[in-house]
Protein backbone atom coordinates (compact mmCIF):
# COMPACT_ATOMS: atom_id res chain seq x y z
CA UNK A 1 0.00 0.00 0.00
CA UNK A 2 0.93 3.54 -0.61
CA UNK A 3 0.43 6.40 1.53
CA UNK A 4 0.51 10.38 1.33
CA UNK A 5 0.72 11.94 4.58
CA UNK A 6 0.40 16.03 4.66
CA UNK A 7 1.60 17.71 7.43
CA UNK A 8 1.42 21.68 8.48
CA UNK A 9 4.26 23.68 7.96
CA UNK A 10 7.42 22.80 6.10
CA UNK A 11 9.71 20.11 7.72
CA UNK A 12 12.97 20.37 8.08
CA UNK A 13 15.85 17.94 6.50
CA UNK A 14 16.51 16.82 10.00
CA UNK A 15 12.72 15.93 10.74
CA UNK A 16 12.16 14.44 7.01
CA UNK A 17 15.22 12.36 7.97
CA UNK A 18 13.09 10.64 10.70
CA UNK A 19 10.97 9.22 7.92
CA UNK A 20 13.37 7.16 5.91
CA UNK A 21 10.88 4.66 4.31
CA UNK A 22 9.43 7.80 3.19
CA UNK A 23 10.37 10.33 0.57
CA UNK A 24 9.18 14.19 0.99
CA UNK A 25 8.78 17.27 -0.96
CA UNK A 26 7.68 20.89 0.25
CA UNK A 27 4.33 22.67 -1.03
CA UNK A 28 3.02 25.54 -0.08
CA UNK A 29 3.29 25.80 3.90
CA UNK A 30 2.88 21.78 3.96
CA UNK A 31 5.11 18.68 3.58
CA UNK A 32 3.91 15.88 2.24
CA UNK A 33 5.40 12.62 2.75
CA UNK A 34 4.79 9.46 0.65
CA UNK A 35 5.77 5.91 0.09
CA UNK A 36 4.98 2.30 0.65
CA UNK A 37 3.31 1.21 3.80
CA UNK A 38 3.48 -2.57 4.65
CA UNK A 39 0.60 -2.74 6.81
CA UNK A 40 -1.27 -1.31 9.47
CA UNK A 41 1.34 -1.57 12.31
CA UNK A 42 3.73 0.13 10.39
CA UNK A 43 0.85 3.02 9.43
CA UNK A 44 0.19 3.52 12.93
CA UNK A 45 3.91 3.22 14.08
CA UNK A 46 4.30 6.26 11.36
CA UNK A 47 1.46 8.21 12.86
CA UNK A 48 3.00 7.85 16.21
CA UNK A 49 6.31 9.48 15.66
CA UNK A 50 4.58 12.23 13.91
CA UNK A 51 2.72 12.63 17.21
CA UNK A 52 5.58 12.66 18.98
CA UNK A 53 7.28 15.21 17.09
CA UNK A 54 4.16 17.87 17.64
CA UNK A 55 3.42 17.51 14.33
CA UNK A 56 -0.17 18.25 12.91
CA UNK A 57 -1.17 15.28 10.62
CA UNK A 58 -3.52 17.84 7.94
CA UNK A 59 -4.76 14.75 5.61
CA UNK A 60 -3.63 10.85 5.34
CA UNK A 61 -4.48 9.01 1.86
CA UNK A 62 -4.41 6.01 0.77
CA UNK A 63 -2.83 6.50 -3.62
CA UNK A 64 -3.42 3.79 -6.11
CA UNK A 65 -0.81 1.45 -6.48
């Protein structure tokens, strides 16, 4: 499965770097994060750290493989 995750504000290199298993790019006062998920442990182990790192999750989709 792949996932696009949108978050507030533009992330810095250090912070994208806590993502590895997912790649990033910066739009307009958001970052959006994207890449495979392997299942649902893995999804919720991703929303976790972004809760941890006081960020503010602004949309999660699923993308067509």
């Amino acid at each position: 499965m792949r996932y696009e995750i949108r978050v507030d504000g533009e992330m810095s290199r250090t912070m994208t770097q806590a993502f590895p298993e997912l790649e990033s790019s910066v739009r307009t006062a958001q970052t959006v994060l994207f890449g495979q998920v392997n299942d649902e442990a893995q999804l919720y182990g991703l929303l976790s750290r972004l809760q941890s790192l006081g960020l503010h999750v602004m949309e999660m989709r699923r993308l067509p493989e």
